[in-house]
C-alpha atoms as a PDB file:
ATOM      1  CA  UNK A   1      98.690  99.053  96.314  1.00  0.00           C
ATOM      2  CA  UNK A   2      99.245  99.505  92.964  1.00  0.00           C
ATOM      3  CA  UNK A   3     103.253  99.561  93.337  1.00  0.00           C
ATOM      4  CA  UNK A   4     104.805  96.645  95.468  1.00  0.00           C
ATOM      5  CA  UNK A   5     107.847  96.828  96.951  1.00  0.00           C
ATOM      6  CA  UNK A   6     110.653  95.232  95.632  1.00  0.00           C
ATOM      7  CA  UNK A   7     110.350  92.263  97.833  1.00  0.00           C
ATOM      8  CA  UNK A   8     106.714  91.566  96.745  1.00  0.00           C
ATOM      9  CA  UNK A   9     105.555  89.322  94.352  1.00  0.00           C
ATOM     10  CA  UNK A  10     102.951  90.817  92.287  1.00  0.00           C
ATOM     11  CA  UNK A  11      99.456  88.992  92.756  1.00  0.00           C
ATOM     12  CA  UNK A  12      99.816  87.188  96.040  1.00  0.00           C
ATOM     13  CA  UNK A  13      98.895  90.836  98.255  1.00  0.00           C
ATOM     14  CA  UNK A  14      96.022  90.685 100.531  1.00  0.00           C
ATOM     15  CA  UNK A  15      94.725  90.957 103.836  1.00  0.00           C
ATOM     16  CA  UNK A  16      95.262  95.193 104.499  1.00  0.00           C
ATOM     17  CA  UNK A  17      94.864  96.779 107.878  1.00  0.00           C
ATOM     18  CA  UNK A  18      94.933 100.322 107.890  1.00  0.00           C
ATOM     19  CA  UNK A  19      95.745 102.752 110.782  1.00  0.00           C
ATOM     20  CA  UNK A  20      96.330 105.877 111.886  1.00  0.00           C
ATOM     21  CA  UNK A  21      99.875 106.061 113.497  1.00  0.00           C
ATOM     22  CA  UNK A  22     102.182 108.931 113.757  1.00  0.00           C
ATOM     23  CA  UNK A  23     100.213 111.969 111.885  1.00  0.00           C
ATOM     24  CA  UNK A  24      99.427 109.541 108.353  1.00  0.00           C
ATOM     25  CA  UNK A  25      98.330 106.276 107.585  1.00  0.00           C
ATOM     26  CA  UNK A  26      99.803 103.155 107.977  1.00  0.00           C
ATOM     27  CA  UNK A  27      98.452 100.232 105.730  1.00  0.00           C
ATOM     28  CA  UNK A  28     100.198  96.656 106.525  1.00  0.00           C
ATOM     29  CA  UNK A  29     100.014  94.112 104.279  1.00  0.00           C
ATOM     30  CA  UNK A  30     100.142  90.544 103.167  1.00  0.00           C
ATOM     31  CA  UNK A  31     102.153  89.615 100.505  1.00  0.00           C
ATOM     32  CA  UNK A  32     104.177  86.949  99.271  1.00  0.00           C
ATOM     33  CA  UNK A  33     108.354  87.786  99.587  1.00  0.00           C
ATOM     34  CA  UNK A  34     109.758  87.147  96.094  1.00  0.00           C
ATOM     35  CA  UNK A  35     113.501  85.306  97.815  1.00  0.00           C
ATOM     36  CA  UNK A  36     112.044  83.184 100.442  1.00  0.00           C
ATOM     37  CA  UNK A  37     108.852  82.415  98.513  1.00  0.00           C
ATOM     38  CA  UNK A  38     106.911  82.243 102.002  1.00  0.00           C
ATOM     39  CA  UNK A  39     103.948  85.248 103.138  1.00  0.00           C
ATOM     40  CA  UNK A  40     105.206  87.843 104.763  1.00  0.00           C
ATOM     41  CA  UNK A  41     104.162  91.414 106.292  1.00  0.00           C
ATOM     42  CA  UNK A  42     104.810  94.820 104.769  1.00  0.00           C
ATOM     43  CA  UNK A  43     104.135  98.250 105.650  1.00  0.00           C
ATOM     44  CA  UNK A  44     102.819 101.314 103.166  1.00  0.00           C
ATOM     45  CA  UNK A  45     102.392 105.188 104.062  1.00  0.00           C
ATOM     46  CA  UNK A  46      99.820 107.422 103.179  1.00  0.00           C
ATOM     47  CA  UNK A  47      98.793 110.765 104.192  1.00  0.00           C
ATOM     48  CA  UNK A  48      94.966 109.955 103.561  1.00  0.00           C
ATOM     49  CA  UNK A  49      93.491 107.226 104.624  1.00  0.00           C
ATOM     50  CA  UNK A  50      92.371 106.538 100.994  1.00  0.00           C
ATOM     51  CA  UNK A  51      95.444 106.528 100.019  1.00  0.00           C
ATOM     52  CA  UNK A  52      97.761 106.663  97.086  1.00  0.00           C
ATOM     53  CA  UNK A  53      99.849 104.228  99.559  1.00  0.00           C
ATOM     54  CA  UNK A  54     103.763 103.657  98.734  1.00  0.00           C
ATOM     55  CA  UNK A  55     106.449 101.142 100.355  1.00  0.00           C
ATOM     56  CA  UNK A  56     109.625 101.849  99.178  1.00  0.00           C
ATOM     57  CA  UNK A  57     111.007  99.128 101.257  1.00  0.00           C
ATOM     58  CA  UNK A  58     113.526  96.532 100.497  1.00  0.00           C
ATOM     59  CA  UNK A  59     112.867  94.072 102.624  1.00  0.00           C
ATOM     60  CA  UNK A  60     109.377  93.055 104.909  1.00  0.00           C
ATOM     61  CA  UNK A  61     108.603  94.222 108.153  1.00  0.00           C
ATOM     62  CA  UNK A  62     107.738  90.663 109.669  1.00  0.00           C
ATOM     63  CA  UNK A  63     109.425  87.878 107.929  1.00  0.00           C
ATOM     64  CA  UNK A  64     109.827  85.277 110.116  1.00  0.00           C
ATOM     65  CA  UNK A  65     111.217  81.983 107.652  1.00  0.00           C
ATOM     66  CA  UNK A  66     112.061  79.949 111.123  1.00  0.00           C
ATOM     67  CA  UNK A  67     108.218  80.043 111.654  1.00  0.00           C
ATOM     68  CA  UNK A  68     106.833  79.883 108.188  1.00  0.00           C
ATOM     69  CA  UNK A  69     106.289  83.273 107.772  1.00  0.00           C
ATOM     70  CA  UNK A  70     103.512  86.071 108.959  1.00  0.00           C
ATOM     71  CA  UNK A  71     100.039  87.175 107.910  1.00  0.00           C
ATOM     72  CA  UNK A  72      97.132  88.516 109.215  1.00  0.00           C
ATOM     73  CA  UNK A  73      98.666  91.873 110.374  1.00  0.00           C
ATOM     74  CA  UNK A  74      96.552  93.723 112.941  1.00  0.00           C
ATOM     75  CA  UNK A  75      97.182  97.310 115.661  1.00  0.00           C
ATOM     76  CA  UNK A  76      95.971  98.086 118.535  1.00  0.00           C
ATOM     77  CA  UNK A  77      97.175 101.475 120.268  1.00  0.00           C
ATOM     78  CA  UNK A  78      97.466 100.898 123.876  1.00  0.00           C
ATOM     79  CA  UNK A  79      96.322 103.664 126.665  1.00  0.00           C
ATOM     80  CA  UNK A  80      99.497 105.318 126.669  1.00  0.00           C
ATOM     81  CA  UNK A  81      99.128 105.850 122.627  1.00  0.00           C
ATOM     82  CA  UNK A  82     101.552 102.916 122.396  1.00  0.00           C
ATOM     83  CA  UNK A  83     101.106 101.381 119.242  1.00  0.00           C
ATOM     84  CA  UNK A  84     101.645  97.245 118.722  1.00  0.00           C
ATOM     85  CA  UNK A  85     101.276  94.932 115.741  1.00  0.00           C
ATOM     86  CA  UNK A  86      99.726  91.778 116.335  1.00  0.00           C
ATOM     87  CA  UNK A  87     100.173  89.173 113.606  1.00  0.00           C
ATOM     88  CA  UNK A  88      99.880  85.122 112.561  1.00  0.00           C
ATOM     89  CA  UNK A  89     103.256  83.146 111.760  1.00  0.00           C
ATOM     90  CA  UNK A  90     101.986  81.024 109.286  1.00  0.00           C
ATOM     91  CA  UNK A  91     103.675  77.631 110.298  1.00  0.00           C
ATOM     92  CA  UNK A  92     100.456  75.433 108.906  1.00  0.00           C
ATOM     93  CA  UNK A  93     102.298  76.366 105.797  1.00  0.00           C
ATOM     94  CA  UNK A  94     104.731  74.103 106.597  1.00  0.00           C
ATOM     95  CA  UNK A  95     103.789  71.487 109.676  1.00  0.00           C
ATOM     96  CA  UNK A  96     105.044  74.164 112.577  1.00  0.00           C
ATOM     97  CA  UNK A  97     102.931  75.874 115.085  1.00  0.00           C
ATOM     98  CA  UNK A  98     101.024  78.954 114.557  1.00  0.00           C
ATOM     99  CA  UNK A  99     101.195  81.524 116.760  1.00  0.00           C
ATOM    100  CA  UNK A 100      99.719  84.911 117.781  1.00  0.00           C
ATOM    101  CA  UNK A 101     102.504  87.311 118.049  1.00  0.00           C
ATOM    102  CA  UNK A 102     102.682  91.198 119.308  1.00  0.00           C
ATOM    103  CA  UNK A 103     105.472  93.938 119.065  1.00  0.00           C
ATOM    104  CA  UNK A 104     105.575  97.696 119.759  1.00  0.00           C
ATOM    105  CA  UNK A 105     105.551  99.646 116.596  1.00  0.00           C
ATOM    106  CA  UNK A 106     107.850 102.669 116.083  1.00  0.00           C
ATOM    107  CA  UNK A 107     106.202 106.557 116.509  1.00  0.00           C
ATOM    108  CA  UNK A 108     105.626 106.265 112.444  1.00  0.00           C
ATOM    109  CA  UNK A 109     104.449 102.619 112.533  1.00  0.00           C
ATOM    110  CA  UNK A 110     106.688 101.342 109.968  1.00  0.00           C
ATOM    111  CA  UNK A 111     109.205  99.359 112.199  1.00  0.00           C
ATOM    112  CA  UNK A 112     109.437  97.031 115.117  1.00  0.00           C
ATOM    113  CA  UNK A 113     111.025  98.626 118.669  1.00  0.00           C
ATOM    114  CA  UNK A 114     111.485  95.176 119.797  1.00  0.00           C
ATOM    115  CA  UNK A 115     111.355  91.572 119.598  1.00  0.00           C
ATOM    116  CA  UNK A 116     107.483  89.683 118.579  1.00  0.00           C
ATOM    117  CA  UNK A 117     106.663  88.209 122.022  1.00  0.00           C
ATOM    118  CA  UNK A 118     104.286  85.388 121.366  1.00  0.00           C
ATOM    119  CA  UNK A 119     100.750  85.743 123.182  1.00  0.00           C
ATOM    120  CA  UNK A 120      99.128  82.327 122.313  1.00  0.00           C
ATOM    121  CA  UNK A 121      99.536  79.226 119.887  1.00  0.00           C
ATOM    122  CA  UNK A 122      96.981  76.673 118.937  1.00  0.00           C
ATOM    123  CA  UNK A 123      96.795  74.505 122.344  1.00  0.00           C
ATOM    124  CA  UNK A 124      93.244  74.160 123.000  1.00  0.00           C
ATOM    125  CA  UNK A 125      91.468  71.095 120.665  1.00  0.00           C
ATOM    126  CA  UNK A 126      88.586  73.487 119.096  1.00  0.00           C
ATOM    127  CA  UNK A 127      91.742  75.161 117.625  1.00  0.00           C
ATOM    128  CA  UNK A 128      92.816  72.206 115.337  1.00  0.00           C
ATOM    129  CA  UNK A 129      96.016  73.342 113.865  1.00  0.00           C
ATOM    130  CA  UNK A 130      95.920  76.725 113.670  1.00  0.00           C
ATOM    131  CA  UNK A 131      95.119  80.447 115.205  1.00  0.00           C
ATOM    132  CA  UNK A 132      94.731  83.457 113.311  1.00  0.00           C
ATOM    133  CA  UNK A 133      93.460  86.692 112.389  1.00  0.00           C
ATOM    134  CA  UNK A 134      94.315  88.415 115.888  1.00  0.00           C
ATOM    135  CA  UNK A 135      92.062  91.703 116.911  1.00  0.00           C
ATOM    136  CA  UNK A 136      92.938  93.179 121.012  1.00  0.00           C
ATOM    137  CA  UNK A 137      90.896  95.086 122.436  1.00  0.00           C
ATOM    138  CA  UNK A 138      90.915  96.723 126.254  1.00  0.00           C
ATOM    139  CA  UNK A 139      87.836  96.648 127.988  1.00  0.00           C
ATOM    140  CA  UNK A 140      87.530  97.367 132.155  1.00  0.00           C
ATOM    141  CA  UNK A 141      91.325  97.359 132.436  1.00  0.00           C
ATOM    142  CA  UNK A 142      91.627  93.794 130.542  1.00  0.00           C
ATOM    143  CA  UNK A 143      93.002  93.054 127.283  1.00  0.00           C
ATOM    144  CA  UNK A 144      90.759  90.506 125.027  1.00  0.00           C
ATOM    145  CA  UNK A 145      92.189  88.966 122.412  1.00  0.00           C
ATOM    146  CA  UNK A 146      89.823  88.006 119.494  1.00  0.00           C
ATOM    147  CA  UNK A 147      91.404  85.465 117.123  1.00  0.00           C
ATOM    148  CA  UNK A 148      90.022  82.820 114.591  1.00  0.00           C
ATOM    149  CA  UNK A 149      91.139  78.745 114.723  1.00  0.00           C
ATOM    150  CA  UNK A 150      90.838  75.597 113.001  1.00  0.00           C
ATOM    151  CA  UNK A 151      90.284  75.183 109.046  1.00  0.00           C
ATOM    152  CA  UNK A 152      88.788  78.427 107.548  1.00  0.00           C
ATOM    153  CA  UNK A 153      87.426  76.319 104.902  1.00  0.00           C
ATOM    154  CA  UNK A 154      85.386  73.789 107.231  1.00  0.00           C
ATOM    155  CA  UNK A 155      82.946  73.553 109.463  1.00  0.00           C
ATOM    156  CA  UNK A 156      85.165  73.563 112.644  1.00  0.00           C
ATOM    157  CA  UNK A 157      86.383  77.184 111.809  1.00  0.00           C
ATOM    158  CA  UNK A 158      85.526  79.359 114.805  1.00  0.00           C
ATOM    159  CA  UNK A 159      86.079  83.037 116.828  1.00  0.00           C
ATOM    160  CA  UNK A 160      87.973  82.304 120.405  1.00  0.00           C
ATOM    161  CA  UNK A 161      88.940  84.752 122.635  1.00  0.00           C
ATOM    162  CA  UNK A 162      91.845  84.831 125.861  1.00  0.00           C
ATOM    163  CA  UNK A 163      92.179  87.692 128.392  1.00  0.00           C
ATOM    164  CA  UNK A 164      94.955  88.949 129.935  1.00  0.00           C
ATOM    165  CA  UNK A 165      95.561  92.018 132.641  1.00  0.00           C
ATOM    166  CA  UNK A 166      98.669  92.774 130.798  1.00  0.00           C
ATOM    167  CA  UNK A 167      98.964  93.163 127.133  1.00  0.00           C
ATOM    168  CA  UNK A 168     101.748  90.283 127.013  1.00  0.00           C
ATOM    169  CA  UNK A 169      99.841  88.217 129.091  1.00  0.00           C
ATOM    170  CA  UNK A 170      99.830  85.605 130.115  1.00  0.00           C
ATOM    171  CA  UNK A 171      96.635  85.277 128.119  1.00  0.00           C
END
C-alpha cells in the first residue's frame, strides 16, 4: 500500500486481508490512525487482486477509541453472498476487554450496513487477556469461529474455536 490514506500513519500498516467483494478487490488493513494515535481498520480497492490498491478515505472503517481500537480484520461471505467483517478491538492496548466483533459489509465492501455485534471476548482462562485474529467458517449448517488467545509472544498462545447455528451466535 504504497499510498496511505490520510488518516494513516506511515510505518505502523500491517496485517492485510484481501477479498473479493462486489466485482474487485477489497484489501483491509491495519494501520495506526494519525489523531487518535490507537490501531485502527482501513479499507483499499483494487481491480486485481495484485493490486495497485488505493484508499482515498478520510477517516477508518473500524475505529472504535471506546474499546481501544481494531485489528486483525477478517471476511467471510455468508450463503446468501452476504459479506461480514470480523475483527479484534484491541483493548489489551489499554487494560479493556478484547473482543471478537462481526458486521455486514456493504455490496462494494468498503463500509459497515450496521452496528459490530460482538461474538465472543476473552472469558475462558486458556484465553489470558486476550482473543484475536478471528477466521468463520460454515461447515454442516454451523458457523466455527477460529480465533487465537493469550500472549502471542509466550508459550500460552493458542488456536480456540466456538460454534454457533447462527452467525451472531450465541457462540
Amino acid at each position: 500500500l504504497p499510498k496511505l490514506p490520510p488518516w494513516a500513519r506511515r510505518g505502523r500498516t500491517w496485517a492485510p486481508e484481501v477479498s473479493a467483494i462486489g466485482g474487485r478487490y477489497v484489501m483491509y488493513f491495519t494501520a495506526e490512525d494519525w489523531v487518535s494515535g490507537r490501531q485502527c481498520i482501513g479499507a483499499a480497492v483494487a481491480s486485481r487482486p495484485e493490486g495497485p490498491y488505493e484508499s482515498e478515505s478520510e477517516k477508518p472503517l473500524v475505529c472504535p477509541l471506546e474499546a481501544g481500537g481494531a485489528i486483525d480484520a477478517s471476511t467471510f461471505v455468508d450463503d446468501d453472498g452476504t459479506a461480514n467483517l470480523l475483527y479484534k478491538t484491541d483493548g489489551n492496548c489499554c487494560g479493556l476487554p478484547t473482543r471478537i466483533q462481526l458486521a455486514q459489509l456493504s455490496a462494494d465492501g468498503t463500509a459497515l450496513v450496521d452496528a459490530p455485534i460482538e461474538l465472543i471476548r476473552q472469558t475462558e482462562r486458556w484465553e489470558g487477556a486476550l482473543v484475536e485474529a478471528p477466521t468463520l467458517l460454515k461447515r454442516d449448517g454451523r458457523y466455527v469461529l477460529l480465533y487465537s488467545a493469550n500472549d502471542y509472544a509466550g508459550a500460552n498462545y493458542a488456536i480456540g474455536y466456538a460454534t454457533a447455528t447462527a452467525i451472531g451466535g450465541p457462540y
